[in-house]
Protein backbone atom coordinates (compact mmCIF):
# COMPACT_ATOMS: atom_id res chain seq x y z
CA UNK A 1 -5.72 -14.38 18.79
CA UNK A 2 -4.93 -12.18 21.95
CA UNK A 3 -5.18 -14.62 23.90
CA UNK A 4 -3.10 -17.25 22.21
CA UNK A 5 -0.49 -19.68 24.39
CA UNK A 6 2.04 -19.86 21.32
CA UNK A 7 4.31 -17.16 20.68
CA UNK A 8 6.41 -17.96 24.40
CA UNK A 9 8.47 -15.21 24.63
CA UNK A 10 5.43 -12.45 22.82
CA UNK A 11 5.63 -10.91 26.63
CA UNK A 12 9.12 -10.06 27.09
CA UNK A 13 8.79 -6.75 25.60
CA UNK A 14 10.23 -4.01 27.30
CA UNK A 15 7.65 -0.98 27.49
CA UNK A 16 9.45 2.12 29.51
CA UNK A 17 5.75 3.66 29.95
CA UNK A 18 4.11 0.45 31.49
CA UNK A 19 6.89 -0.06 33.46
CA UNK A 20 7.02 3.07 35.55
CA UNK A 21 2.88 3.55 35.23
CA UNK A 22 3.01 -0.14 37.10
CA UNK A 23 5.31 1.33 39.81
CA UNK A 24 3.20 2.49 42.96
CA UNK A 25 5.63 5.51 42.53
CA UNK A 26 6.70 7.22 40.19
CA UNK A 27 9.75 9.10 40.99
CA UNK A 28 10.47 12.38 39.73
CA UNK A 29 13.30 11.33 37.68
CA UNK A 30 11.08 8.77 35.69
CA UNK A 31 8.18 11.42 35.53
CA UNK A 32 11.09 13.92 34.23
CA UNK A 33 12.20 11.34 31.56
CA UNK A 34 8.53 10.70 30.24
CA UNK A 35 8.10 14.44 30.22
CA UNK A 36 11.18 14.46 28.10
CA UNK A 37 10.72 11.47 25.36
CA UNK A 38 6.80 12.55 25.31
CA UNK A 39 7.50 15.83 23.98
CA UNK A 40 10.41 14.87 21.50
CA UNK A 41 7.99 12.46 20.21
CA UNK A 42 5.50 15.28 19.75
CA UNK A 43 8.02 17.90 18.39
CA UNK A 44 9.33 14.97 16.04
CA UNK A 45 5.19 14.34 14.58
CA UNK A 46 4.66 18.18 14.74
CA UNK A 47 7.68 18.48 12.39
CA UNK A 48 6.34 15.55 9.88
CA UNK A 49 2.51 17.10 9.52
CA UNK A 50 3.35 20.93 9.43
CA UNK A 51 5.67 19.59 6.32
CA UNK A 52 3.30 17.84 5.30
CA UNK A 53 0.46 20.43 5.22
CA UNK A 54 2.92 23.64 4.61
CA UNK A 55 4.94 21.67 1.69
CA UNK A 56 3.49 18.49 0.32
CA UNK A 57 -0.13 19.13 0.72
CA UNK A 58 0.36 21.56 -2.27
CA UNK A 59 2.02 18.75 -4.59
CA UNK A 60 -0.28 16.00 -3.46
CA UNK A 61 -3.80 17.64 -2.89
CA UNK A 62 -4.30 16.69 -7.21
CA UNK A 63 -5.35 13.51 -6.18
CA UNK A 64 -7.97 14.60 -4.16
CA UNK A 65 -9.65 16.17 -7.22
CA UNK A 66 -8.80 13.63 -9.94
CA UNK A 67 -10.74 10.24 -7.95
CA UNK A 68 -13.85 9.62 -10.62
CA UNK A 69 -15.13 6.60 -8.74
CA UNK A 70 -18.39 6.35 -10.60
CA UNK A 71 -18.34 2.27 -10.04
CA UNK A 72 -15.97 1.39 -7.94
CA UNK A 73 -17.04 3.91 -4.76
CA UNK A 74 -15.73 1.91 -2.21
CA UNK A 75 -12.35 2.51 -2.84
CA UNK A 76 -12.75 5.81 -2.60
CA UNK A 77 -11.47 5.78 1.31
CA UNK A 78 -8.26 3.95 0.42
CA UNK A 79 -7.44 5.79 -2.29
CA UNK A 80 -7.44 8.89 0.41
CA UNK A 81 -5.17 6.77 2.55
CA UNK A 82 -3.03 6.39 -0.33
CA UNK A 83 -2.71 10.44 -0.64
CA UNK A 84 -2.57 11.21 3.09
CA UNK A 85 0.65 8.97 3.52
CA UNK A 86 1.78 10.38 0.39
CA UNK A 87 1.69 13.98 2.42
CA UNK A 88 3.44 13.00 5.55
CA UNK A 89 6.14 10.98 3.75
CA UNK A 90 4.76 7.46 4.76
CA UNK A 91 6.37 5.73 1.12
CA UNK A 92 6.06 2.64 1.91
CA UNK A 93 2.90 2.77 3.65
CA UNK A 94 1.59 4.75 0.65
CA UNK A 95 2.68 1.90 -1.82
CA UNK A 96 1.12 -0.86 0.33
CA UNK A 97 -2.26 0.42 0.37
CA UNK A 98 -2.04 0.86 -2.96
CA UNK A 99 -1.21 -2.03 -3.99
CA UNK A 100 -4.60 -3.09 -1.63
CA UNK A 101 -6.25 -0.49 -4.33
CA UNK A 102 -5.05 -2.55 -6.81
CA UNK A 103 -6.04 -5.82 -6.23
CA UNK A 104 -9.50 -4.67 -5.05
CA UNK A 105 -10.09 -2.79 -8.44
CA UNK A 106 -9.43 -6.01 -10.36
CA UNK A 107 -11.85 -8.17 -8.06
CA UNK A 108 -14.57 -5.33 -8.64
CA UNK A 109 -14.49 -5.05 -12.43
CA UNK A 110 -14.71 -8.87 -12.05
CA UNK A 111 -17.86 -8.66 -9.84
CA UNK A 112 -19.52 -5.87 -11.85
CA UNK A 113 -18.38 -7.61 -15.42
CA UNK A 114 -20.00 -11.37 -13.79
CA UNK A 115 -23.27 -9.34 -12.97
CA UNK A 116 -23.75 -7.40 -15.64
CA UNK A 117 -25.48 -4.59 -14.50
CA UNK A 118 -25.61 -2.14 -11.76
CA UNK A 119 -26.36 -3.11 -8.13
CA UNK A 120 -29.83 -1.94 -7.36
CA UNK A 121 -30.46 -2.61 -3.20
CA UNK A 122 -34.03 -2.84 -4.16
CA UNK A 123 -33.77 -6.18 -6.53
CA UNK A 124 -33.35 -9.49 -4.51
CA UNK A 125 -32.34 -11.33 -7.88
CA UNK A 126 -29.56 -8.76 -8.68
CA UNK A 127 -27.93 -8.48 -4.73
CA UNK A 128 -27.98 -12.53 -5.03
CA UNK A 129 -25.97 -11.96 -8.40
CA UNK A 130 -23.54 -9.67 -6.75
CA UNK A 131 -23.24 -11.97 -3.60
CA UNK A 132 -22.58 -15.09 -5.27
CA UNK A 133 -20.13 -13.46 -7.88
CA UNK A 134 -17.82 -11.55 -4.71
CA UNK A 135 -17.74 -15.14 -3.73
CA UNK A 136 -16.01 -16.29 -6.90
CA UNK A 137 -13.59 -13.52 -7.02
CA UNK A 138 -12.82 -12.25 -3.58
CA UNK A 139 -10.36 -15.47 -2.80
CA UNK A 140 -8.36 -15.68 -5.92
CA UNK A 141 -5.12 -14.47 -5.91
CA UNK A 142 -4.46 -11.05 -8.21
CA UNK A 143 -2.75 -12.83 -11.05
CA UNK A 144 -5.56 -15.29 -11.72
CA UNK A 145 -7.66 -12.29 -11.26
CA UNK A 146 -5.51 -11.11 -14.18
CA UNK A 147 -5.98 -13.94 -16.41
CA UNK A 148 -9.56 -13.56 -16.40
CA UNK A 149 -9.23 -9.91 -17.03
CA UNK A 150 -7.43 -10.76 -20.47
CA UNK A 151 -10.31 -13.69 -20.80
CA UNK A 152 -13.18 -11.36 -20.45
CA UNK A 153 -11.17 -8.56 -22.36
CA UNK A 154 -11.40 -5.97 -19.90
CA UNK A 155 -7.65 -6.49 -20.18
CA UNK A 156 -5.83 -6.79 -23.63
CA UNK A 157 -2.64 -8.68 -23.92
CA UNK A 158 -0.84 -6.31 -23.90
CA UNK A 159 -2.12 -4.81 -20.33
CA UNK A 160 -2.34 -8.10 -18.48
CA UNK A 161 1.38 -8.69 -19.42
CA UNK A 162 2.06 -5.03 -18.16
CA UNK A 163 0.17 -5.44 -15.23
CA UNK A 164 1.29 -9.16 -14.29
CA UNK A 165 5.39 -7.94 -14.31
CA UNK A 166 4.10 -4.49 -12.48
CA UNK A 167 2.71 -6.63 -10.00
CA UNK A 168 5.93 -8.81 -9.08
CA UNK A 169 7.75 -5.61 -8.15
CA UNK A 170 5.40 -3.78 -6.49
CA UNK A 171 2.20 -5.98 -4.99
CA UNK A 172 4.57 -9.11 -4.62
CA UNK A 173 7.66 -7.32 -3.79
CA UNK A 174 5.98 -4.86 -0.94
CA UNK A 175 3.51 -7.58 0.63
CA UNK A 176 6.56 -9.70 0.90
CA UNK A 177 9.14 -7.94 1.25
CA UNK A 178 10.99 -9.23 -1.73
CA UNK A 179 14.10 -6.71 -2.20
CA UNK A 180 15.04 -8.48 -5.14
CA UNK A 181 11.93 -7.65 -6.82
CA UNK A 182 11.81 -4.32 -6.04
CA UNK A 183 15.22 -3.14 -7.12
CA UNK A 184 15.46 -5.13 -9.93
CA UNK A 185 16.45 -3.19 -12.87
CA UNK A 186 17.42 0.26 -10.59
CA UNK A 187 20.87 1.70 -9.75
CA UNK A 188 22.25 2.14 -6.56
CA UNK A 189 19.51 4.49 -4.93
CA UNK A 190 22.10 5.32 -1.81
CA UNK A 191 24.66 6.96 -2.50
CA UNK A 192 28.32 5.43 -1.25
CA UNK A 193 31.50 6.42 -2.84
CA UNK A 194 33.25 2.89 -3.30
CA UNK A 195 36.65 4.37 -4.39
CA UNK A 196 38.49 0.57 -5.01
CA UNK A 197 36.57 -2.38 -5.88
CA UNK A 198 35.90 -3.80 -2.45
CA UNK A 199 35.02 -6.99 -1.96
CA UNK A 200 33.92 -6.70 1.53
CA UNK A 201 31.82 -3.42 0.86
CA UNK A 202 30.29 -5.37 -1.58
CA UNK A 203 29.41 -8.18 1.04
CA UNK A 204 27.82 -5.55 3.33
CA UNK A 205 25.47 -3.96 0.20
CA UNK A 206 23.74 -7.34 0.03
CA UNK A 207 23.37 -7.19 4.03
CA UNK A 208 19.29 -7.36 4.54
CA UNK A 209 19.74 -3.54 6.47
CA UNK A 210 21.62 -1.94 3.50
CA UNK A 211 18.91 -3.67 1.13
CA UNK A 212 16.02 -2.12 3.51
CA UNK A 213 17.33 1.42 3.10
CA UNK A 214 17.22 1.03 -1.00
CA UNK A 215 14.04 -0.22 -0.54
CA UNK A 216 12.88 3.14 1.37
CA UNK A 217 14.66 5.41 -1.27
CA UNK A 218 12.85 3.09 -4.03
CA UNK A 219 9.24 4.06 -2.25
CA UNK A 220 10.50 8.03 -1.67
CA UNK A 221 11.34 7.90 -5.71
CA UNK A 222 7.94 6.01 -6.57
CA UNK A 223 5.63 6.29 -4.67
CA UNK A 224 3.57 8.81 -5.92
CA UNK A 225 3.74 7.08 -9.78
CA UNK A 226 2.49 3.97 -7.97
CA UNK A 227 -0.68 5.84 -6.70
CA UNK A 228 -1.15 7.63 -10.18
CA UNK A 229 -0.49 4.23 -12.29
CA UNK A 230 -3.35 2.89 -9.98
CA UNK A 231 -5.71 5.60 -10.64
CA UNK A 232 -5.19 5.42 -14.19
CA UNK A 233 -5.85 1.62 -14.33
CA UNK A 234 -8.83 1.96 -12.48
CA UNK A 235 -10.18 4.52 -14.58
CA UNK A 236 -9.69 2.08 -17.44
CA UNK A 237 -11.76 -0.72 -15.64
CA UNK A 238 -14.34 0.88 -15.24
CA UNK A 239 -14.87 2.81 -18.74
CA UNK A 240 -14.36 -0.54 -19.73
CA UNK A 241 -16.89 -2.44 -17.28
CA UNK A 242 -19.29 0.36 -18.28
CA UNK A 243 -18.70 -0.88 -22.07
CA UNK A 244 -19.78 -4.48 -21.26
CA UNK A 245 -23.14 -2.39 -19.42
CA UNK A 246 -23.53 -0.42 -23.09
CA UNK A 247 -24.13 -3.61 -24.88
């Protein structure tokens, strides 16, 4: 796609490095001003991972020590994604990649439940198994995925009801951006002292910008609960795929 002819005006970015590196010189002045935004930019990340590593490390590093990913391995990368934005205050970030935890957990006790047994590298018959079932599941969206959770039991009623309105404010409200689904049901998570009803003010709350900035103090207030709600799930597909192997 790099080289795509749509997007006419994907060029008209203006980059202040490129455009004095392009210059056959580069004045002092310019040199001076890179010098300066260069090492605000470094102060500013120095700041972010020396509280991250002096402060949060300490309430986060938990999750490094409670992942149990005796079937589902693979997610075992993410889930350290998850934790690391946790630590340098990337919220939203944190709750995005979850949410990719999520989804992928559900596919994967899907897989393993179709299968019925444990992937062994050295059985042809088994790897087709496992190939042919990621094809059934991979594509599907995460609430059919849901459904046939509930179908093969893995999920109770109760749980794929749970998860299905979990998943409109956090999977469906985070992948697209859905404000509404996110802060439905919260109070005011910025604080503004309205004094007088105001019907302007209340106008400009409902202004996308105002609406981003709850969503940011939404993910500061959550996101760790996300990651921890996630783990827990997970846990319970696979004690519960690992049933379906006891049989």
């Amino acid at each position: 796609m790099e080289n795509s002819n749509n997007w006419k005006y994907k060029d008209l970015n203006f980059n202040l490095l490129e455009n004095y590196e392009s210059d056959s010189i580069i004045s002092e002045e310019k040199s001076e001003l890179l010098k300066v935004i260069d090492e605000s930019k470094k102060i500013e990340l120095r700041e972010i991972f020396d509280k991250g590593l002096n402060i949060n490390y300490d309430r986060f590093r938990k999750y490094f020590y409670e992942v149990n990913l005796f079937m589902f391995k693979e997610l075992e990368s993410n889930i350290f994604e998850s934790i690391n934005c946790l630590i340098i205050g990337a919220n939203i970030a944190s709750i995005t990649n979850t949410n990719l935890i999520l989804e992928r957990a559900l596919k994967l006790a899907l897989i393993q439940y179709e299968v019925g047994e444990l992937c062994d590298y050295s059985d042809e018959k088994i790897l087709t198994k496992y190939i042919e079932a990621d094809k059934q599941y991979s594509g599907k969206n995460m609430e059919r995925n849901i459904q046939r959770c509930k179908k093969y039991k893995i999920l109770n009623d109760h749980e794929a009801k749970e998860l299905s309105d979990y998943k409109l404010k956090f999977r469906d409200g985070f992948s697209h951006f859905t404000p509404k689904n996110i802060l439905k049901g919260e109070n005011n998570l910025t604080f503004i002292s309205l004094g007088a009803k105001n019907p302007e003010l209340d106008k400009s709350l409902k202004m996308p910008n105002f609406q981003s900035a709850e969503v940011r103090q939404f993910a500061i207030n959550n996101a760790e609960n996300h990651l921890k709600y996630v783990l827990g799930i997970i846990n319970h597909l696979q004690h519960k795929i690992l049933e379906r192997f006891r049989k």
